[in-house]
N, C-alpha and C. Protein backbone atom coordinates (compact mmCIF):
# COMPACT_ATOMS: atom_id res chain seq x y z
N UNK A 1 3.95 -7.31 -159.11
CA UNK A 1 3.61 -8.70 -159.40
C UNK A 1 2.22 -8.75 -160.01
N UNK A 2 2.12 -9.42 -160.99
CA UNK A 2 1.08 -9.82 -161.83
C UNK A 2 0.37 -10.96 -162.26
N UNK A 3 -0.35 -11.57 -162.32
CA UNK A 3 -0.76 -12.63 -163.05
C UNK A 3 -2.20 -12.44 -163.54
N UNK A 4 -2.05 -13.34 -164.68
CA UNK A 4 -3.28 -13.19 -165.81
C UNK A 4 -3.50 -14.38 -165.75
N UNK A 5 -4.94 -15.04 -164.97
CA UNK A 5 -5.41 -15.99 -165.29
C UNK A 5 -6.49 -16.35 -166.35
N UNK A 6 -6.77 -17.53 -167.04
CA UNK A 6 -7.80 -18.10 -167.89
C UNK A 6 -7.70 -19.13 -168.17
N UNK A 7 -8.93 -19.24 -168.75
CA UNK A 7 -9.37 -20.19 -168.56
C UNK A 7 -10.57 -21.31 -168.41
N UNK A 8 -10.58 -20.85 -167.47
CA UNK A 8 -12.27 -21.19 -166.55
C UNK A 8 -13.26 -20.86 -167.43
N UNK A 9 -14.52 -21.36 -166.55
CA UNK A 9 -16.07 -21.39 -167.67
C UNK A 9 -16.57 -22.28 -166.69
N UNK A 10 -18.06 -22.75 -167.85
CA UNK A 10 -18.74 -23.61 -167.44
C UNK A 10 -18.59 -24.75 -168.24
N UNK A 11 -18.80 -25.60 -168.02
CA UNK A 11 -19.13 -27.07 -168.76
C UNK A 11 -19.25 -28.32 -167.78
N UNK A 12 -19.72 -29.49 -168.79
CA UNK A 12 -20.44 -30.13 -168.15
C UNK A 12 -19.74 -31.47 -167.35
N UNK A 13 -20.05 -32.33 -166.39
CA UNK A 13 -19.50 -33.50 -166.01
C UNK A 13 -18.75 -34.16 -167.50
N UNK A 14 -17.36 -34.56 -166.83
CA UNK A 14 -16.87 -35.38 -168.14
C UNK A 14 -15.42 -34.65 -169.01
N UNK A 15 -16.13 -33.65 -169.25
CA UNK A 15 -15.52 -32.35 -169.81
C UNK A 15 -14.25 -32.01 -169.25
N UNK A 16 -13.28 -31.10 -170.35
CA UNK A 16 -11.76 -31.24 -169.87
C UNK A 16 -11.84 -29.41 -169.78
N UNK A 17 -11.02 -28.63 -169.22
CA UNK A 17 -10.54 -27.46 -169.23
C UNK A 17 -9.59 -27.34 -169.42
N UNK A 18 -8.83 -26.23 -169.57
CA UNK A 18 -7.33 -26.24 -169.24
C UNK A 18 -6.99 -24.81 -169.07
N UNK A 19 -6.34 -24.50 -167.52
CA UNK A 19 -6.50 -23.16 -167.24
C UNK A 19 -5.04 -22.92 -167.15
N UNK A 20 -4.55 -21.11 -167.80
CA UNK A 20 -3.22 -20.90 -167.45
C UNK A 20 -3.28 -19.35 -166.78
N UNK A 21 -1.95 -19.37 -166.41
CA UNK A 21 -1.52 -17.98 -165.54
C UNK A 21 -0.36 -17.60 -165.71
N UNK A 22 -0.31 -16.41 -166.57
CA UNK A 22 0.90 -15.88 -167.19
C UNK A 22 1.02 -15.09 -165.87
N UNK A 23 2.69 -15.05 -165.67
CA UNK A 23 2.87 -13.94 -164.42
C UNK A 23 4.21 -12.87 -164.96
N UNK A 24 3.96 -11.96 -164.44
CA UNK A 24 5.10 -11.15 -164.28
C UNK A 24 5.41 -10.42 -163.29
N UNK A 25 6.57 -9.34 -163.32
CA UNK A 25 6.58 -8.83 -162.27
C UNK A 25 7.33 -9.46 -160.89
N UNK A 26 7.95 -10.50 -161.50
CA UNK A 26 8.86 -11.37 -160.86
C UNK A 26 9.75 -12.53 -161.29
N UNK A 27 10.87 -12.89 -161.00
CA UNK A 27 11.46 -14.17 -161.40
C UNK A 27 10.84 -15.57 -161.57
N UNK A 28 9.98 -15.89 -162.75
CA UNK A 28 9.23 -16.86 -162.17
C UNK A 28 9.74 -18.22 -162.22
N UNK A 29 10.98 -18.29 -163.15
CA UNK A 29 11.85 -19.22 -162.75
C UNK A 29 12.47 -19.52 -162.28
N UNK A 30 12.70 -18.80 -160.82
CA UNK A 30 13.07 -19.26 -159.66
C UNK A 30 11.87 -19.56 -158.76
N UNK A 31 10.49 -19.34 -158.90
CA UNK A 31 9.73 -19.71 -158.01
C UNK A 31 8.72 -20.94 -157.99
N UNK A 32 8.49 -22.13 -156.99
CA UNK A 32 7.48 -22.82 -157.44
C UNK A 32 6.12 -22.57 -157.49
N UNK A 33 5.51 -22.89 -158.39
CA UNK A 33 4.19 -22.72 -158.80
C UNK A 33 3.03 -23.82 -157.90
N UNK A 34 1.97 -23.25 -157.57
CA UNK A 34 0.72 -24.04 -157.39
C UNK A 34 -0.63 -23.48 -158.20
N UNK A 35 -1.28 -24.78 -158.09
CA UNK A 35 -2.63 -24.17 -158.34
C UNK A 35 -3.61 -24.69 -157.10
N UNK A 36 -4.68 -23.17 -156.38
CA UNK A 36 -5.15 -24.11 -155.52
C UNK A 36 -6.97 -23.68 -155.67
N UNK A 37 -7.49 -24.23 -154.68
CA UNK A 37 -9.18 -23.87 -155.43
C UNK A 37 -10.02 -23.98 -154.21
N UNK A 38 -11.14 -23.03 -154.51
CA UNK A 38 -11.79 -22.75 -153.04
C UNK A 38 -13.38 -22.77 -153.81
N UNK A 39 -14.17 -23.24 -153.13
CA UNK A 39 -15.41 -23.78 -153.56
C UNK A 39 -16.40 -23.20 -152.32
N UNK A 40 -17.46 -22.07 -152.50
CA UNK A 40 -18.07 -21.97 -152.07
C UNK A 40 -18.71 -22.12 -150.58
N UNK A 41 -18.27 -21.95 -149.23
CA UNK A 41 -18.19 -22.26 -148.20
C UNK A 41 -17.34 -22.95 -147.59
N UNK A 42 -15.99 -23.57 -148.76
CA UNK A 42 -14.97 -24.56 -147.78
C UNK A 42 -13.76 -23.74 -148.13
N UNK A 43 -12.77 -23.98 -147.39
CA UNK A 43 -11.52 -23.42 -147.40
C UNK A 43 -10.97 -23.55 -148.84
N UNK A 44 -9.92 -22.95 -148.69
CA UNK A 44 -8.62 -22.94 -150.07
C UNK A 44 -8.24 -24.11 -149.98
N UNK A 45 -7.87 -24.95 -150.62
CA UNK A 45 -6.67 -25.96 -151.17
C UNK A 45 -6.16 -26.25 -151.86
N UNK A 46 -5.28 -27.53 -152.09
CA UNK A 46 -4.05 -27.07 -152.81
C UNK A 46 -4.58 -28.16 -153.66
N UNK A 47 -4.35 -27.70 -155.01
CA UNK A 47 -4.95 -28.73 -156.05
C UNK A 47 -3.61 -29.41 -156.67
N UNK A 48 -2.40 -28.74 -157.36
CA UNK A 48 -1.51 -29.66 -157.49
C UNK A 48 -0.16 -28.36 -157.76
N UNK A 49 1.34 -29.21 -157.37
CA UNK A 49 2.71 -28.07 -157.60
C UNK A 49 3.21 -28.50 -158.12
N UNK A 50 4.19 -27.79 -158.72
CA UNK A 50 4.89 -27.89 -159.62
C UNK A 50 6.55 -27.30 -158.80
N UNK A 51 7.56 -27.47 -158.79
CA UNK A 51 8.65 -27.00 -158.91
C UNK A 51 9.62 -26.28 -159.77
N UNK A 52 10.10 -25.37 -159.17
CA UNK A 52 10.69 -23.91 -160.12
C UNK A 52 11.38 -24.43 -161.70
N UNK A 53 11.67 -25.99 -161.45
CA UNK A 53 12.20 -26.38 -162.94
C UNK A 53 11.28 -27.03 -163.84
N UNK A 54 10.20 -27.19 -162.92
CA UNK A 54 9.27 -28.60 -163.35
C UNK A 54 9.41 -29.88 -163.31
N UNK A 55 10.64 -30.17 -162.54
CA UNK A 55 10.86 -31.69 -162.66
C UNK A 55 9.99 -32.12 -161.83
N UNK A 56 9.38 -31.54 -160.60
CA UNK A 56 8.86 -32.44 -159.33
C UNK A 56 7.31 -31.47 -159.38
N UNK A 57 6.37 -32.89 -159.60
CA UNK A 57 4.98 -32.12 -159.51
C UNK A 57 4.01 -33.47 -158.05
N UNK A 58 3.01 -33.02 -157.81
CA UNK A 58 2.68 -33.48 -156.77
C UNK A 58 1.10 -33.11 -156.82
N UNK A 59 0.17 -34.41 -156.87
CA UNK A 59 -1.67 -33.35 -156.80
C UNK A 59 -2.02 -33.89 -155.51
N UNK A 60 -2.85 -33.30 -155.22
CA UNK A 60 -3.96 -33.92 -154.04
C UNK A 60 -4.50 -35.00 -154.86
N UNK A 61 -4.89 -35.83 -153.74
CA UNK A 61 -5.37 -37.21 -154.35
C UNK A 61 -6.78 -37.33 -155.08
N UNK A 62 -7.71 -35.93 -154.50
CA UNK A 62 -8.97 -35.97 -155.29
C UNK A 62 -8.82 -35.40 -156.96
N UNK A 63 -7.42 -35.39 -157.03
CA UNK A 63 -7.23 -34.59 -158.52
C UNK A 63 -5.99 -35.96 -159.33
N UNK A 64 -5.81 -36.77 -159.14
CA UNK A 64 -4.67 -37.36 -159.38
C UNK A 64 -5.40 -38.22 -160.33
N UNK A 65 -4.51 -38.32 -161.42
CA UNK A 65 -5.29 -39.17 -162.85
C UNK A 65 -6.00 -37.92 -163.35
N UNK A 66 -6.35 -36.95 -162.71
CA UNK A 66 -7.65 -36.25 -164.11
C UNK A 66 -6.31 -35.22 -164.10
N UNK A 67 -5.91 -34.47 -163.48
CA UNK A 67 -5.21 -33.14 -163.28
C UNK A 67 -4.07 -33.16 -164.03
N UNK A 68 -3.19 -32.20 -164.32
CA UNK A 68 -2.00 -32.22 -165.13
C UNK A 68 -1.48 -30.80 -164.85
N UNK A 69 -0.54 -30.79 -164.13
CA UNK A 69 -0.01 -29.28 -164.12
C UNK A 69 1.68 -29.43 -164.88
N UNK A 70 1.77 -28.16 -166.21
CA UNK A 70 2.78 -27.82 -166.13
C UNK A 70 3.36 -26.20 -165.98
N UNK A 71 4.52 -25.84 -166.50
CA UNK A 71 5.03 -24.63 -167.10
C UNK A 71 5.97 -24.64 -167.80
N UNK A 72 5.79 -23.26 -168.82
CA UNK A 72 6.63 -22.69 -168.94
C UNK A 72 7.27 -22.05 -169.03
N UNK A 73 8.55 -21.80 -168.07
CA UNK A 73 9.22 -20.81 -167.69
C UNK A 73 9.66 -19.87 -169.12
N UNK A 74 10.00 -20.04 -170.08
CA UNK A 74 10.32 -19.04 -171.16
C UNK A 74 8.79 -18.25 -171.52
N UNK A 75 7.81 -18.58 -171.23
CA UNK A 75 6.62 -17.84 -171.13
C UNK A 75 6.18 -17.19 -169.99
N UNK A 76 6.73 -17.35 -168.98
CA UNK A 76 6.49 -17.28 -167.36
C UNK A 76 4.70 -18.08 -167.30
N UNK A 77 4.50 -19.08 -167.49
CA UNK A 77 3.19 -19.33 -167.66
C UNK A 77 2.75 -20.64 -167.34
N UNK A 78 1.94 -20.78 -165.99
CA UNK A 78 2.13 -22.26 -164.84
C UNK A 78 0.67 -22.75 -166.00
N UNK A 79 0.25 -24.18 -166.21
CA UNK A 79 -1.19 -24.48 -166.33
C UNK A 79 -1.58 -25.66 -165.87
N UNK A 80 -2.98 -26.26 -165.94
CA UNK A 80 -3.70 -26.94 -165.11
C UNK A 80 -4.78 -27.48 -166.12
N UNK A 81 -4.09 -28.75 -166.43
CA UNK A 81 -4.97 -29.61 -167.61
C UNK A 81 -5.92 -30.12 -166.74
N UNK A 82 -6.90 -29.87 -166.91
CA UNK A 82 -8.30 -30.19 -166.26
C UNK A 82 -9.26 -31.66 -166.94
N UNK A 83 -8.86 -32.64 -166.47
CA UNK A 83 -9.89 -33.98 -167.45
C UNK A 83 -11.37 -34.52 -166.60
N UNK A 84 -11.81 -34.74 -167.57
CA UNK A 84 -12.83 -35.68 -166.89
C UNK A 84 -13.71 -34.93 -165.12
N UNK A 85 -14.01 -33.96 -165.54
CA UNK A 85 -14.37 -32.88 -164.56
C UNK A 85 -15.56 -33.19 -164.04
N UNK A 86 -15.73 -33.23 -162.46
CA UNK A 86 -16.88 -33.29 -161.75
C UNK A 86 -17.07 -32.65 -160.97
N UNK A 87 -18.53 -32.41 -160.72
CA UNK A 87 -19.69 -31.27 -159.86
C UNK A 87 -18.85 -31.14 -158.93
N UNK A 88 -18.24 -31.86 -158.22
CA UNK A 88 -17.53 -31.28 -156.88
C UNK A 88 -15.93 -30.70 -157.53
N UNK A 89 -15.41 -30.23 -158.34
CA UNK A 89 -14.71 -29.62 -159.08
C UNK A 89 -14.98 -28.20 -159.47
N UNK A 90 -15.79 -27.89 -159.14
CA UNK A 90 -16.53 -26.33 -159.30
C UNK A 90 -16.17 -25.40 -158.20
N UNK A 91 -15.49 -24.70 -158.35
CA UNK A 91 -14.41 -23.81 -157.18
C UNK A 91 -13.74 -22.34 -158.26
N UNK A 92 -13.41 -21.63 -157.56
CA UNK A 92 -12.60 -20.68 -157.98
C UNK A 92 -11.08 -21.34 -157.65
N UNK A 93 -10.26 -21.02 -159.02
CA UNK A 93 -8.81 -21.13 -158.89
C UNK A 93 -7.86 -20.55 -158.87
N UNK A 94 -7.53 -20.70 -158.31
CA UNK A 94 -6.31 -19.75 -158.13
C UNK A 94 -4.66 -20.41 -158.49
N UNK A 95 -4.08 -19.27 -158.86
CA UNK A 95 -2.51 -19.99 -158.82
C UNK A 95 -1.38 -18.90 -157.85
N UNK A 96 -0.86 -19.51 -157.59
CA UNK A 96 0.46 -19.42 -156.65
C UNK A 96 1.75 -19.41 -156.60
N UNK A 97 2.61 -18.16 -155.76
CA UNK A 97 4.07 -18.48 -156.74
C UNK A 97 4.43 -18.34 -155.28
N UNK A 98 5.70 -19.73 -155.05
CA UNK A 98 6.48 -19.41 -153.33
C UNK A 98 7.73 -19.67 -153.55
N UNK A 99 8.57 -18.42 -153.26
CA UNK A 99 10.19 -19.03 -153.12
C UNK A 99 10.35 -17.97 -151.63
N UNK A 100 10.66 -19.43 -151.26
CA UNK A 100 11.26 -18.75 -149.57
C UNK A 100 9.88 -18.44 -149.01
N UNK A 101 10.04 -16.78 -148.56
CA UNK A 101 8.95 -16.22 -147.64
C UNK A 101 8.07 -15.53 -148.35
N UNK A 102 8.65 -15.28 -149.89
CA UNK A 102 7.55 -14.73 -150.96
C UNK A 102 6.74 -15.45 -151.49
N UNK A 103 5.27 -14.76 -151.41
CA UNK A 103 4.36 -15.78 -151.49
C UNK A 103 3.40 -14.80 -152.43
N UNK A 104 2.72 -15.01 -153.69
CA UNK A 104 2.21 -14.36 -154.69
C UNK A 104 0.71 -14.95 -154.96
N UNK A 105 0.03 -14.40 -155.02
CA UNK A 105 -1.56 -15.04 -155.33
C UNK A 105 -2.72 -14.64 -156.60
N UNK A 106 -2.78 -15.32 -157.57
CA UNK A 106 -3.47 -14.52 -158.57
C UNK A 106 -5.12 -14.67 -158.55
N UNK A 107 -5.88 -13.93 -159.12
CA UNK A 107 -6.84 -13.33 -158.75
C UNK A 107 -8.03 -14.67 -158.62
N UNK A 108 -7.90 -15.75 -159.24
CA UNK A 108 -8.78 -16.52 -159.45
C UNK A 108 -9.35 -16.60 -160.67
N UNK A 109 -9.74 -17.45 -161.01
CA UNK A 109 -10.96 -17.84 -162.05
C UNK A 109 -12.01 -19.13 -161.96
N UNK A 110 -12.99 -19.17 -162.27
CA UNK A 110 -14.09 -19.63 -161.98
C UNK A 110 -14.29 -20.81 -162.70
N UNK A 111 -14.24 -21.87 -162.29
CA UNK A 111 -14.87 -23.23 -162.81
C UNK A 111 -16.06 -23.98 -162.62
N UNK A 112 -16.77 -24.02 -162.88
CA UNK A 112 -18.63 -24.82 -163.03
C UNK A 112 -18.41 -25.81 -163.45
N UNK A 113 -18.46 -26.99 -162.80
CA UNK A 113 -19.10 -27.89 -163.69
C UNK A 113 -20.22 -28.51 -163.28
N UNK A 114 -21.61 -28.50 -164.24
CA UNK A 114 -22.78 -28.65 -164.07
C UNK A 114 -23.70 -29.06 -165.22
N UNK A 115 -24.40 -29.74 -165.01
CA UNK A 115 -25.06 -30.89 -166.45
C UNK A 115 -25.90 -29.76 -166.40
């Protein structure tokens, strides 16, 4: 199992990103996708999912209106439209693949945002 994340950087309040994660090394269209993000002294969480077809997506509420997750499965490749980005948005991200009891974690990448 593999995944290639990018993405990430720095930029400033306001500012949009948009991070993806090609995976292989597994069926990824049978599995649902997350993206989740861990910031410097606080736990992991779950920033927003997606379902193995994409019909059913779902964010945490501190991401809802800016965030945008899709995929696509003929690319094996989940992403995470990033809008209107603020200082407390600065976390390492990660993405996530779960079907059943298999559970997949890619390496992270790094988001700043800072004037």
């Amino acid at each position: 199992v593999q995944f290639v994340e990018s993405g990430g950087g720095l930029v400033q309040p306001g500012d949009s990103l948009r991070l993806s994660c090609a995976a292989s090394g597994f069926t990824f269209s049978s599995y649902a996708m997350s993206w989740y993000r861990q910031a410097p002294g606080k736990e992991r969480e779950l920033v927003a999912f997606i379902s193995s077809t994409g019909d059913s997506t779902n964010y945490s509420d501190f991401v809802k209106g800016r965030f945008s997750i899709s995929r696509d499965n003929a690319k094996n490749t989940v992403y995470l439209q990033m809008n209107s980005l603020k200082p407390e948005d600065t976390a390492v991200y990660y993405c996530n693949a779960r079907w059943g009891f298999r559970n997949y974690w890619g390496q992270g990448t790094q988001v700043t945002v800072s004037s």
